[in-house]
PDB file of N, CA and C in Angstrom:
ATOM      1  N   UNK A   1       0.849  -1.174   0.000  1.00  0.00           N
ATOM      2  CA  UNK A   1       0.000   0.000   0.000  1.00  0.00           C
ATOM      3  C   UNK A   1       0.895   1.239   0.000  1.00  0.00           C
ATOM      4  N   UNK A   2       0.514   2.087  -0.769  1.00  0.00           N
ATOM      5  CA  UNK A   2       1.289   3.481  -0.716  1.00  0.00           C
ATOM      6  C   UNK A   2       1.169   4.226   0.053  1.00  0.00           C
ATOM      7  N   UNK A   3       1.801   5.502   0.328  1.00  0.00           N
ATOM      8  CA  UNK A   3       1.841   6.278   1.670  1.00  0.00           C
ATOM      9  C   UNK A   3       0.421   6.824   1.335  1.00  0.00           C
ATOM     10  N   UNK A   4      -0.183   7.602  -0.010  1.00  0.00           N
ATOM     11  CA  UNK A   4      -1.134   8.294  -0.053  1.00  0.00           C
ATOM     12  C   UNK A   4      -2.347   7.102   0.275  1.00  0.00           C
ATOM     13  N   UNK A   5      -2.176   5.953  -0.054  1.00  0.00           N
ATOM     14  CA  UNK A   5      -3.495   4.919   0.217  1.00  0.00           C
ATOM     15  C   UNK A   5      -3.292   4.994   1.600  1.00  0.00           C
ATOM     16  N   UNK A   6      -2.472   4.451   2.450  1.00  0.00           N
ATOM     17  CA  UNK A   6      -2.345   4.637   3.908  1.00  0.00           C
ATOM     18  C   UNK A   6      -3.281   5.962   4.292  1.00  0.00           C
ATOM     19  N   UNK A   7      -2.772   6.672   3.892  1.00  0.00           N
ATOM     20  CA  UNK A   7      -3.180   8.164   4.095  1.00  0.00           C
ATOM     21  C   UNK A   7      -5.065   8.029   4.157  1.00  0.00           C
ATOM     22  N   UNK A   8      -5.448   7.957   2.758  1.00  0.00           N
ATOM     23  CA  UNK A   8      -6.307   7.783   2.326  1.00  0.00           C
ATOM     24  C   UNK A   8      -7.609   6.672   3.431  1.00  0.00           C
ATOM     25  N   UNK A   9      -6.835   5.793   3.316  1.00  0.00           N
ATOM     26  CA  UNK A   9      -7.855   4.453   4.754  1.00  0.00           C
ATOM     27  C   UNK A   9      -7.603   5.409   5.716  1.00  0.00           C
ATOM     28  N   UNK A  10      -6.628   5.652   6.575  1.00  0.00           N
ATOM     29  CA  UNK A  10      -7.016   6.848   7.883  1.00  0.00           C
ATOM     30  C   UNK A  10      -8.049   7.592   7.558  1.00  0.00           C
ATOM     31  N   UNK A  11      -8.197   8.550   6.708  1.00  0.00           N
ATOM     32  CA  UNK A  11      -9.023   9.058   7.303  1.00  0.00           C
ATOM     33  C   UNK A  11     -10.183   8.206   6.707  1.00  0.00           C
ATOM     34  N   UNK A  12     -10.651   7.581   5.935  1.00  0.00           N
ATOM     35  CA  UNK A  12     -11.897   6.723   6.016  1.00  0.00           C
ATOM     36  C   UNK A  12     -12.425   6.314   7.522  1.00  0.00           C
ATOM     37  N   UNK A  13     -11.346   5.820   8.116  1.00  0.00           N
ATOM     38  CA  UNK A  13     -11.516   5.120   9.035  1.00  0.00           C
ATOM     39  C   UNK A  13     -11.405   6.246  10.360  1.00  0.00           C
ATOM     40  N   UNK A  14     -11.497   7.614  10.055  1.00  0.00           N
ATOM     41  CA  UNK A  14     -11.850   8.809  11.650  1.00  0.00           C
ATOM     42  C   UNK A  14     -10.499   8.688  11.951  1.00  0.00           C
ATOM     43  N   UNK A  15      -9.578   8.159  11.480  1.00  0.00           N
ATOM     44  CA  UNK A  15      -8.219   8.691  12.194  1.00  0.00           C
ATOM     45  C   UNK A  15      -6.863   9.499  11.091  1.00  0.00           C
ATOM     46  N   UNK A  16      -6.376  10.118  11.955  1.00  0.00           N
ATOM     47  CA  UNK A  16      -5.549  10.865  11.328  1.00  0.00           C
ATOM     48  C   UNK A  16      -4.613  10.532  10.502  1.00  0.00           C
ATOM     49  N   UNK A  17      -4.179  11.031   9.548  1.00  0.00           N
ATOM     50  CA  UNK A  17      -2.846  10.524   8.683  1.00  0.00           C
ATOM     51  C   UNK A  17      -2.075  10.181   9.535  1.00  0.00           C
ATOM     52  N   UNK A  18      -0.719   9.224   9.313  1.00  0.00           N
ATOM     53  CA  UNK A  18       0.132   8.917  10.001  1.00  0.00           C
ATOM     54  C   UNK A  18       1.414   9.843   9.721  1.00  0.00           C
ATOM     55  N   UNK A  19       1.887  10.462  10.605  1.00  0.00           N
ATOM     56  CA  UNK A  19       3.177  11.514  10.851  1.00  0.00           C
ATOM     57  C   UNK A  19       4.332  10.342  10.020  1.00  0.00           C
ATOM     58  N   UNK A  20       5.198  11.156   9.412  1.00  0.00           N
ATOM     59  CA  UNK A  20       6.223  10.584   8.581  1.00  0.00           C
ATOM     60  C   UNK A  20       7.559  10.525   9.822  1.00  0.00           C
ATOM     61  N   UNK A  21       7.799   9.302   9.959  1.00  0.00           N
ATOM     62  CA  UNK A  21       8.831   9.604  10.952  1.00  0.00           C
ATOM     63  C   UNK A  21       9.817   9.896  10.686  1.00  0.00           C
ATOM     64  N   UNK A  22      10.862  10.817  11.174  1.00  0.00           N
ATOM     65  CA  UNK A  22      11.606  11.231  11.246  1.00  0.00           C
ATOM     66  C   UNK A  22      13.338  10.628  11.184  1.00  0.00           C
ATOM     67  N   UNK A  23      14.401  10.802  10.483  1.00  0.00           N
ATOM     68  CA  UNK A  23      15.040   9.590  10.640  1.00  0.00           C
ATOM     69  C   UNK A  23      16.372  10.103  12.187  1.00  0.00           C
ATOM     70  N   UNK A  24      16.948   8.943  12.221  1.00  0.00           N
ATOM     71  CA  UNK A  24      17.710   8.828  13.267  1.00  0.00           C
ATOM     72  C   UNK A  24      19.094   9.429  13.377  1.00  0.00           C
ATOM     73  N   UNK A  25      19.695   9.973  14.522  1.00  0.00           N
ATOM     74  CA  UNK A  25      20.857  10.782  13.992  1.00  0.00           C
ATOM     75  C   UNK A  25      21.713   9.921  13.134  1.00  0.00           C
ATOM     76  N   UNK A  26      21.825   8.769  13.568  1.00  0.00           N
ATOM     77  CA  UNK A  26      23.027   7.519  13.057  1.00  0.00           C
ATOM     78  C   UNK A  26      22.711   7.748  11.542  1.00  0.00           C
ATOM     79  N   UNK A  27      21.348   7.439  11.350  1.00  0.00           N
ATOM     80  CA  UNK A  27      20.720   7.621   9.702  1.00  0.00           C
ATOM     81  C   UNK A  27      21.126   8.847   9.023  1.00  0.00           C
ATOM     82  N   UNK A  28      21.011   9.898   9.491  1.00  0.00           N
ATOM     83  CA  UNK A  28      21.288  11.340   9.041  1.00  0.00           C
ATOM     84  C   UNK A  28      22.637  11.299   8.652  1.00  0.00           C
ATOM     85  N   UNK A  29      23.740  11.122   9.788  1.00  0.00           N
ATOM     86  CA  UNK A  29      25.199  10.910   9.627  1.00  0.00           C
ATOM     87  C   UNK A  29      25.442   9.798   8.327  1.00  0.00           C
ATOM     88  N   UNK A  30      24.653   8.421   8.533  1.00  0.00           N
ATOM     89  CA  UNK A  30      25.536   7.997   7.289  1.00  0.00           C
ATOM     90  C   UNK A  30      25.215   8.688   5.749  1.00  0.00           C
ATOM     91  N   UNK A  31      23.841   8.841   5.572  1.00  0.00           N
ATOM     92  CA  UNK A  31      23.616   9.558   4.446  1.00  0.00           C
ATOM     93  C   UNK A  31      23.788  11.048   4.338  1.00  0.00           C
ATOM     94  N   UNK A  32      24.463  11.577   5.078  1.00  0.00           N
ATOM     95  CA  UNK A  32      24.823  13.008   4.540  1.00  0.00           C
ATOM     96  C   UNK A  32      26.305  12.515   4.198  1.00  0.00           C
ATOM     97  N   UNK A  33      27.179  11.566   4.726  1.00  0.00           N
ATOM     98  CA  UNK A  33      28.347  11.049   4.676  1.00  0.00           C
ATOM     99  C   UNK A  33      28.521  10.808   3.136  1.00  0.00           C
ATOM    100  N   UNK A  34      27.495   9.603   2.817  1.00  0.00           N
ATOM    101  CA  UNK A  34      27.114   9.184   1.582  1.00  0.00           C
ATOM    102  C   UNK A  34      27.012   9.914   0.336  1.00  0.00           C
ATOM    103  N   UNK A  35      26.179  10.822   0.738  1.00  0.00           N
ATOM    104  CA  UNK A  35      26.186  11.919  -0.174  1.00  0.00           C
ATOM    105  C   UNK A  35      26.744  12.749  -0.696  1.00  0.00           C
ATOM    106  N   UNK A  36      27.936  13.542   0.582  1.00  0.00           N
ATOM    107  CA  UNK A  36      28.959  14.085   0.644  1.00  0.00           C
ATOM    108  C   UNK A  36      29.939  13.501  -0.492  1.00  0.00           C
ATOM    109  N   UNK A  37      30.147  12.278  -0.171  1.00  0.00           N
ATOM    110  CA  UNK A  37      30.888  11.655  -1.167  1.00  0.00           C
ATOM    111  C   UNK A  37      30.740  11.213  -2.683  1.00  0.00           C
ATOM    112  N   UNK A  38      29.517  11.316  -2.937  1.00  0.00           N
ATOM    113  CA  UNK A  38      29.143  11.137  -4.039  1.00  0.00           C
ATOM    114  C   UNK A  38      29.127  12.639  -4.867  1.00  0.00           C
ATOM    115  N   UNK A  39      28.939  13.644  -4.122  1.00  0.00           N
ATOM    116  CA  UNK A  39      28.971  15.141  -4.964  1.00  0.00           C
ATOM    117  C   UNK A  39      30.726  15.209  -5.292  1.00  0.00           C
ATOM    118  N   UNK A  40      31.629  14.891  -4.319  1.00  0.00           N
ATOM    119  CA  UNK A  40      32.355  15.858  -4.394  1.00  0.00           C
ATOM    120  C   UNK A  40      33.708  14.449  -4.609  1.00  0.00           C
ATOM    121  N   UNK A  41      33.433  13.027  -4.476  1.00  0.00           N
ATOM    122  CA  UNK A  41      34.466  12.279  -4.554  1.00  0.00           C
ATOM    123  C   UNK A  41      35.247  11.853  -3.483  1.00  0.00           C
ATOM    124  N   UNK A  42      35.152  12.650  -2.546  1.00  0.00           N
ATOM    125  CA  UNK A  42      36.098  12.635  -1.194  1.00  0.00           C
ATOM    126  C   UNK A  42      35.220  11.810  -0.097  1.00  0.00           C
ATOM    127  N   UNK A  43      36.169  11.064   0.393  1.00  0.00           N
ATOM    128  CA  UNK A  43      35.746   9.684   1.569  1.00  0.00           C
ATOM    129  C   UNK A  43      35.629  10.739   2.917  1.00  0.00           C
ATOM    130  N   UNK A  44      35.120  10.078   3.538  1.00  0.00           N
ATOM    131  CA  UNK A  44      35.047  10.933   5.358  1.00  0.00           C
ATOM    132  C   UNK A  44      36.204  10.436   6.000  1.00  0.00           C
ATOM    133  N   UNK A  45      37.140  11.136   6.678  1.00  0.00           N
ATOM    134  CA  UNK A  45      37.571  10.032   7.370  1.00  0.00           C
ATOM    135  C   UNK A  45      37.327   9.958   8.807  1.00  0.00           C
ATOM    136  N   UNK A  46      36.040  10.717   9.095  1.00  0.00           N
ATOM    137  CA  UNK A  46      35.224  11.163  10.803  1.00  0.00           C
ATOM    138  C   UNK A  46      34.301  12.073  10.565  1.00  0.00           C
ATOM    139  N   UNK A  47      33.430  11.510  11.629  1.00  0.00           N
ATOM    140  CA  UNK A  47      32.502  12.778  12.187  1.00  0.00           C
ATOM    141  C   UNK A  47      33.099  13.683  13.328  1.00  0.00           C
ATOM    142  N   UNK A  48      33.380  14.867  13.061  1.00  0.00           N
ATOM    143  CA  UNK A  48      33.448  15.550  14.273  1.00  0.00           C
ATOM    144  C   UNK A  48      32.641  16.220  15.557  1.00  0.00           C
ATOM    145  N   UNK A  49      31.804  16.178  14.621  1.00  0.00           N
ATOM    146  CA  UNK A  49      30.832  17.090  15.300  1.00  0.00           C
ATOM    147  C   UNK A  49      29.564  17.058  14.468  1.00  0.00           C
ATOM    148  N   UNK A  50      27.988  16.830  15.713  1.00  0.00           N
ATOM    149  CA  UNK A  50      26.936  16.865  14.911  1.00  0.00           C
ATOM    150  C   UNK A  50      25.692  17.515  15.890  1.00  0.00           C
ATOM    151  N   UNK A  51      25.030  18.603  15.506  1.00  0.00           N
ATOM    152  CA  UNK A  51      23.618  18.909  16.254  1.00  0.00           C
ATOM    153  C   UNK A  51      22.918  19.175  15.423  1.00  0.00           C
ATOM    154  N   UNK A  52      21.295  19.484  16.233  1.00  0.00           N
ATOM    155  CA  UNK A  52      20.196  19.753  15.481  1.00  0.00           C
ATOM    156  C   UNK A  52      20.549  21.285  15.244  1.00  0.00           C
ATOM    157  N   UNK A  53      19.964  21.629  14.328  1.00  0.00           N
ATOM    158  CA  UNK A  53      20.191  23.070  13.556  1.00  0.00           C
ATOM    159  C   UNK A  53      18.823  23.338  13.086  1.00  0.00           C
ATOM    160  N   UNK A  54      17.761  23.825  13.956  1.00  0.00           N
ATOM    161  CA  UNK A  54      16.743  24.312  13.771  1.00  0.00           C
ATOM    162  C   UNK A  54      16.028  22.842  13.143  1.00  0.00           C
ATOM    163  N   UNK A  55      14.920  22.735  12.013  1.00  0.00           N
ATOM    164  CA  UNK A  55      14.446  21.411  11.706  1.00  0.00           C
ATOM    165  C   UNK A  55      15.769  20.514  11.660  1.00  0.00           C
ATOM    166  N   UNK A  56      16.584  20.548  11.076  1.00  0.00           N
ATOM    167  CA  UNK A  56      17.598  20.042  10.520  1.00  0.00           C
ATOM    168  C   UNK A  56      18.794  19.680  11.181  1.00  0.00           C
ATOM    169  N   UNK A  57      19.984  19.404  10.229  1.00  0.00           N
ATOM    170  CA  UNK A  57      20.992  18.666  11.338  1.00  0.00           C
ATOM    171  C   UNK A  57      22.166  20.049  10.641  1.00  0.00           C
ATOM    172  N   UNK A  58      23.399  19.960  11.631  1.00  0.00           N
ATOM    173  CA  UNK A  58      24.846  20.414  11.134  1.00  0.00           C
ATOM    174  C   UNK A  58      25.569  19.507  11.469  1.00  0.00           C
ATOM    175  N   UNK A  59      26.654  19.059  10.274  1.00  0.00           N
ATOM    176  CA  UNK A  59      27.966  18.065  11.193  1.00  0.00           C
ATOM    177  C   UNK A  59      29.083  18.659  10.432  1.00  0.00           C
ATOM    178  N   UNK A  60      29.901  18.164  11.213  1.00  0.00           N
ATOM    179  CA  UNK A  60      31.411  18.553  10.871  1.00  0.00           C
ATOM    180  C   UNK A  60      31.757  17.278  10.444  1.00  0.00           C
ATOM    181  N   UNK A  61      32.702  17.466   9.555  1.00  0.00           N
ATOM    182  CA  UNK A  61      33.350  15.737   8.895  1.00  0.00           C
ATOM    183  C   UNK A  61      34.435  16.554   8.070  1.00  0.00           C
ATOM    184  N   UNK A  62      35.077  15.460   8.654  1.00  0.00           N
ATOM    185  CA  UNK A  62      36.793  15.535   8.433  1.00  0.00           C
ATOM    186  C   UNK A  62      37.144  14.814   7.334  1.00  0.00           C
ATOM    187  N   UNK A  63      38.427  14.991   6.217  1.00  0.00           N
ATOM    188  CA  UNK A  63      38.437  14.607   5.328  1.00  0.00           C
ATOM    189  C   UNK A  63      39.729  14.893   4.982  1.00  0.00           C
ATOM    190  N   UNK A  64      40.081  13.467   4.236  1.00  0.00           N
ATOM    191  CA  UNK A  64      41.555  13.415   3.815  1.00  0.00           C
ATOM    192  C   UNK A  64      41.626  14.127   2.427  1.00  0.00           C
ATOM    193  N   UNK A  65      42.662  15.164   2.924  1.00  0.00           N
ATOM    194  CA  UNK A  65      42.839  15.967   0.918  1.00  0.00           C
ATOM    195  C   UNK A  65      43.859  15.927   0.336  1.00  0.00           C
ATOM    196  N   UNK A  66      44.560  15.298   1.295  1.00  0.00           N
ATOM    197  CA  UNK A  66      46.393  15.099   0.392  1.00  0.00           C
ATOM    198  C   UNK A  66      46.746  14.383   1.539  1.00  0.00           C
ATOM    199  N   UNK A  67      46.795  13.164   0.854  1.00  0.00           N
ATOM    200  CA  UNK A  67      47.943  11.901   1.637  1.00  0.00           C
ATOM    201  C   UNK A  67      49.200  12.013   1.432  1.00  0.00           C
ATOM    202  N   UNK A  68      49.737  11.939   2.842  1.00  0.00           N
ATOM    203  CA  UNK A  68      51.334  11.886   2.308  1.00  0.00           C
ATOM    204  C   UNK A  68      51.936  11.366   3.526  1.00  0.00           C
ATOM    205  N   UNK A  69      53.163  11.005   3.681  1.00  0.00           N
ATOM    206  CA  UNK A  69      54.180  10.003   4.473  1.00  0.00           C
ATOM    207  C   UNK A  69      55.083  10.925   4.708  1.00  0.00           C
ATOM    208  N   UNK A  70      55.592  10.990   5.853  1.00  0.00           N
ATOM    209  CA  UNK A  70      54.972  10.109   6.950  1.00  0.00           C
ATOM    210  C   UNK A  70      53.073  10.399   7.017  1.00  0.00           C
ATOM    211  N   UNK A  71      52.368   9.508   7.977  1.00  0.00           N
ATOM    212  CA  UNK A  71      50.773   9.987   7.710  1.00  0.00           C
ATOM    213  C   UNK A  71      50.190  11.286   8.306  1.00  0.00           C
ATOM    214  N   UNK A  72      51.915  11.228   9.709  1.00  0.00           N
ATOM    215  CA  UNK A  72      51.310  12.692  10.516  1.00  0.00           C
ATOM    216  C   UNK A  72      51.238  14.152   9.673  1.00  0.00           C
ATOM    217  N   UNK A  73      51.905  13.621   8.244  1.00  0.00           N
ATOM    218  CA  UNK A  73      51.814  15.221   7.675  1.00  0.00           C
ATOM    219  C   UNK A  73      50.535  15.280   6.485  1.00  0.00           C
ATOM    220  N   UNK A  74      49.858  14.219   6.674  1.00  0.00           N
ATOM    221  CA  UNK A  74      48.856  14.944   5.793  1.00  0.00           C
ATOM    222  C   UNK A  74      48.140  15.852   5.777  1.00  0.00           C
ATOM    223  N   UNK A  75      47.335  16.415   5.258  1.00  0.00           N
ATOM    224  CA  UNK A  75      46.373  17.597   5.225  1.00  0.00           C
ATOM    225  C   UNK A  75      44.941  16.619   5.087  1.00  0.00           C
ATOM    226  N   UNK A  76      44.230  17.230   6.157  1.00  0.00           N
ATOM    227  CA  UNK A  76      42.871  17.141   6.462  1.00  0.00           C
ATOM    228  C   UNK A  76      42.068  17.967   6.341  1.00  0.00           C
ATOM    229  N   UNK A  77      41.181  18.253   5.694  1.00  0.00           N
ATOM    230  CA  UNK A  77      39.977  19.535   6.031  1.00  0.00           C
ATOM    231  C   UNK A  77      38.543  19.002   6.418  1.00  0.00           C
ATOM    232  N   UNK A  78      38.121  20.273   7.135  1.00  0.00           N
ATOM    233  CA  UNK A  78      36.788  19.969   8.242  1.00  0.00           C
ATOM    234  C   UNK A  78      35.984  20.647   7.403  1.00  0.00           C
ATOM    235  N   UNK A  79      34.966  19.640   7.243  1.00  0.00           N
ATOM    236  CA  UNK A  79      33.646  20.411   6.273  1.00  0.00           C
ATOM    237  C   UNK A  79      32.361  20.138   7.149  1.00  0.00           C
ATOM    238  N   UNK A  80      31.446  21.448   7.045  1.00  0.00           N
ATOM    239  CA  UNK A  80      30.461  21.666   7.955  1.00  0.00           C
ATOM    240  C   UNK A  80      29.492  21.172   6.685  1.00  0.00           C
ATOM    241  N   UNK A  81      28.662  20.262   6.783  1.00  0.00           N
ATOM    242  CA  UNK A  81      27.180  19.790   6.013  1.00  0.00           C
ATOM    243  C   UNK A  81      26.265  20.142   6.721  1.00  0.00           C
ATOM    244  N   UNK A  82      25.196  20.913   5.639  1.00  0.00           N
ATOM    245  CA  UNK A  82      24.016  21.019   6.313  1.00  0.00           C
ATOM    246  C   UNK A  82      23.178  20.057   5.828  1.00  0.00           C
ATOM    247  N   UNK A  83      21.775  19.749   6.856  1.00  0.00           N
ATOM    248  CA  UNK A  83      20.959  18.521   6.145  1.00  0.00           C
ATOM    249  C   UNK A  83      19.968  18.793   6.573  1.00  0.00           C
ATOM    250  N   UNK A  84      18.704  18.459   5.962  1.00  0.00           N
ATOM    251  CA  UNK A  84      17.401  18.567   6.062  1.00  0.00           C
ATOM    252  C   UNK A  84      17.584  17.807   7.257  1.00  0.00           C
ATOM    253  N   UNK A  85      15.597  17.846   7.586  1.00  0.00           N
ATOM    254  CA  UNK A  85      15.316  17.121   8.884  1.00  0.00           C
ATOM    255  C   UNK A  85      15.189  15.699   8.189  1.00  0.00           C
ATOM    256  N   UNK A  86      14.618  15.572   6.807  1.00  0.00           N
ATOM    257  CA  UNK A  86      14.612  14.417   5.912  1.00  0.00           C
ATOM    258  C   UNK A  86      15.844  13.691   5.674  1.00  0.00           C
ATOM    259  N   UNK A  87      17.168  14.370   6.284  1.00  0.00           N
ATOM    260  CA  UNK A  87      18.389  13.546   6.011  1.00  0.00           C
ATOM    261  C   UNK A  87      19.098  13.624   4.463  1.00  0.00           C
ATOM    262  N   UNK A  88      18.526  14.511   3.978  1.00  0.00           N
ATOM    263  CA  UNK A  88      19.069  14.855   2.770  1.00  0.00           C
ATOM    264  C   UNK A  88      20.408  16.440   2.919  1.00  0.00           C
ATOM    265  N   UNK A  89      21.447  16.236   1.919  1.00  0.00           N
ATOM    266  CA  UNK A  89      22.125  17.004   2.251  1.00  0.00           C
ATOM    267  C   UNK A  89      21.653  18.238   1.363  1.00  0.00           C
ATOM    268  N   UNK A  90      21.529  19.347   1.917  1.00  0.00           N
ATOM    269  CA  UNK A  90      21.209  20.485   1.547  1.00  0.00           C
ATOM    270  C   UNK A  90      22.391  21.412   1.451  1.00  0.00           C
ATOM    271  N   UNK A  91      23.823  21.734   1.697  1.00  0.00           N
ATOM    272  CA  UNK A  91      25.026  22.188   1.752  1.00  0.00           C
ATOM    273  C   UNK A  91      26.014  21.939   2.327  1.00  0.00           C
ATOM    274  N   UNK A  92      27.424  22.352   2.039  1.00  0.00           N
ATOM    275  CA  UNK A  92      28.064  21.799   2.885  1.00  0.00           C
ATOM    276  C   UNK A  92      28.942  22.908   2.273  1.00  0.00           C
ATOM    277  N   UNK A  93      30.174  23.667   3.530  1.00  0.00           N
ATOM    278  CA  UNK A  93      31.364  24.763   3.091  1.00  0.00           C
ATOM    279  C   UNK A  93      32.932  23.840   3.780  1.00  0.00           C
ATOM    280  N   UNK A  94      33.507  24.003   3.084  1.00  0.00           N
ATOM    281  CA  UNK A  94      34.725  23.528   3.815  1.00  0.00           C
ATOM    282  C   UNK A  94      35.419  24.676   5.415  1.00  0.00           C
ATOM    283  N   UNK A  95      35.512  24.122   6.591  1.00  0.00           N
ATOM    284  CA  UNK A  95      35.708  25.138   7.100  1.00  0.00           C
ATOM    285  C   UNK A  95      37.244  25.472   7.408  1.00  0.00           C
ATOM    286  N   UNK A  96      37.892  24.499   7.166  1.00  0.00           N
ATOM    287  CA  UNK A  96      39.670  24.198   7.554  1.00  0.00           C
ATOM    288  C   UNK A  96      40.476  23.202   7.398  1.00  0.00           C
ATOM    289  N   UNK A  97      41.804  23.467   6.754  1.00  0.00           N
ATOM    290  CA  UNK A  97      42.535  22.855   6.349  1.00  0.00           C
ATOM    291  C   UNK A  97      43.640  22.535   7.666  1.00  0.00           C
ATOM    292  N   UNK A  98      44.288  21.540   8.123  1.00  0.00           N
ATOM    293  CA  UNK A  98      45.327  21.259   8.842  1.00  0.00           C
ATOM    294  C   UNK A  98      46.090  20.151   8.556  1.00  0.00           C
ATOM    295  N   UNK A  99      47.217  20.332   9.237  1.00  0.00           N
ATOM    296  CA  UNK A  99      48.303  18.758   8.778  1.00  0.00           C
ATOM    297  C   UNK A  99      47.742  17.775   9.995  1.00  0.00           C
ATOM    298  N   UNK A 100      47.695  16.555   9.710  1.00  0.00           N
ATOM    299  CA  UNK A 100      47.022  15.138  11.083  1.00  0.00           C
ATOM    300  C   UNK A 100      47.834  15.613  12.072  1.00  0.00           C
ATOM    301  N   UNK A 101      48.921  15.731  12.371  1.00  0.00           N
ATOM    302  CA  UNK A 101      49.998  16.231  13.342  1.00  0.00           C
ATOM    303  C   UNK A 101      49.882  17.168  14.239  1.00  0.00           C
ATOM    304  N   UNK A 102      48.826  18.267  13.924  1.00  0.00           N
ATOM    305  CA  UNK A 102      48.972  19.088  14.464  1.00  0.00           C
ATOM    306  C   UNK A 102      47.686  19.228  15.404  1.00  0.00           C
ATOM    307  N   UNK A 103      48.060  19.952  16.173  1.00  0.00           N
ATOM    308  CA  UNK A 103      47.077  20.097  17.602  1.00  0.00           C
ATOM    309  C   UNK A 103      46.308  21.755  17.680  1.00  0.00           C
ATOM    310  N   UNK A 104      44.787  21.868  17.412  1.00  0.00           N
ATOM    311  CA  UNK A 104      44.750  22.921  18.189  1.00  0.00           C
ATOM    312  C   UNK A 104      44.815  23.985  19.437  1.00  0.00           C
ATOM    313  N   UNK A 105      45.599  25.223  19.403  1.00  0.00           N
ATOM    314  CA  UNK A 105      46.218  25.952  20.218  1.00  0.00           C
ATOM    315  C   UNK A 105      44.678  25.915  21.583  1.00  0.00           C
ATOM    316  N   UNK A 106      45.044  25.817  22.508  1.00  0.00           N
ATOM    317  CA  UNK A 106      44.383  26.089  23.431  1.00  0.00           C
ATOM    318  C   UNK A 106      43.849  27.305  24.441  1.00  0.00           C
TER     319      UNK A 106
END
């Protein structure tokens, strides 16, 4: 049965449409991950950081942009994705570039 037939028997039957549920942060993270990678080619190599952002989500995800050896000197950059509440990615800006090695100043 389709969502609109579902739809459709509720209210035949005096009850309300059924609310579309919402997906799960884990869900959100892998498919904005997913997605991420499919626009732009580049693998994740972490989540850094993830909250709700009004309906929607923000995460930070880290990403390898130049491998190099030894591994502590590669360059990583942190990209902020935005995502619907639907789990779809709606933007994403790169916010910083660093070498793996290095530590932020405190």
């Amino acid at each position: 049965m389709t969502e609109r037939q579902n739809s459709d028997a509720d209210q035949t039957r005096g009850r309300e449409p059924r609310a579309k549920k919402k997906p799960s942060m884990a869900r959100v993270i892998r498919g904005a991950v997913q997605q991420f990678g499919e626009l732009t080619g580049k693998q994740a190599d972490g989540v850094s950081g993830v909250r709700r952002e009004g309906e929607g989500w923000s995460l930070l995800v880290d990403v390898v942009e130049l491998e190099r050896i030894p591994s502590t000197t590669t360059v990583i950059a942190t990209y902020r994705l935005d995502v619907t509440a639907d789990g779809e990615l709606d933007g994403y800006e790169r916010l910083r570039r660093y070498v793996r090695g290095s530590v932020d100043p405190s």
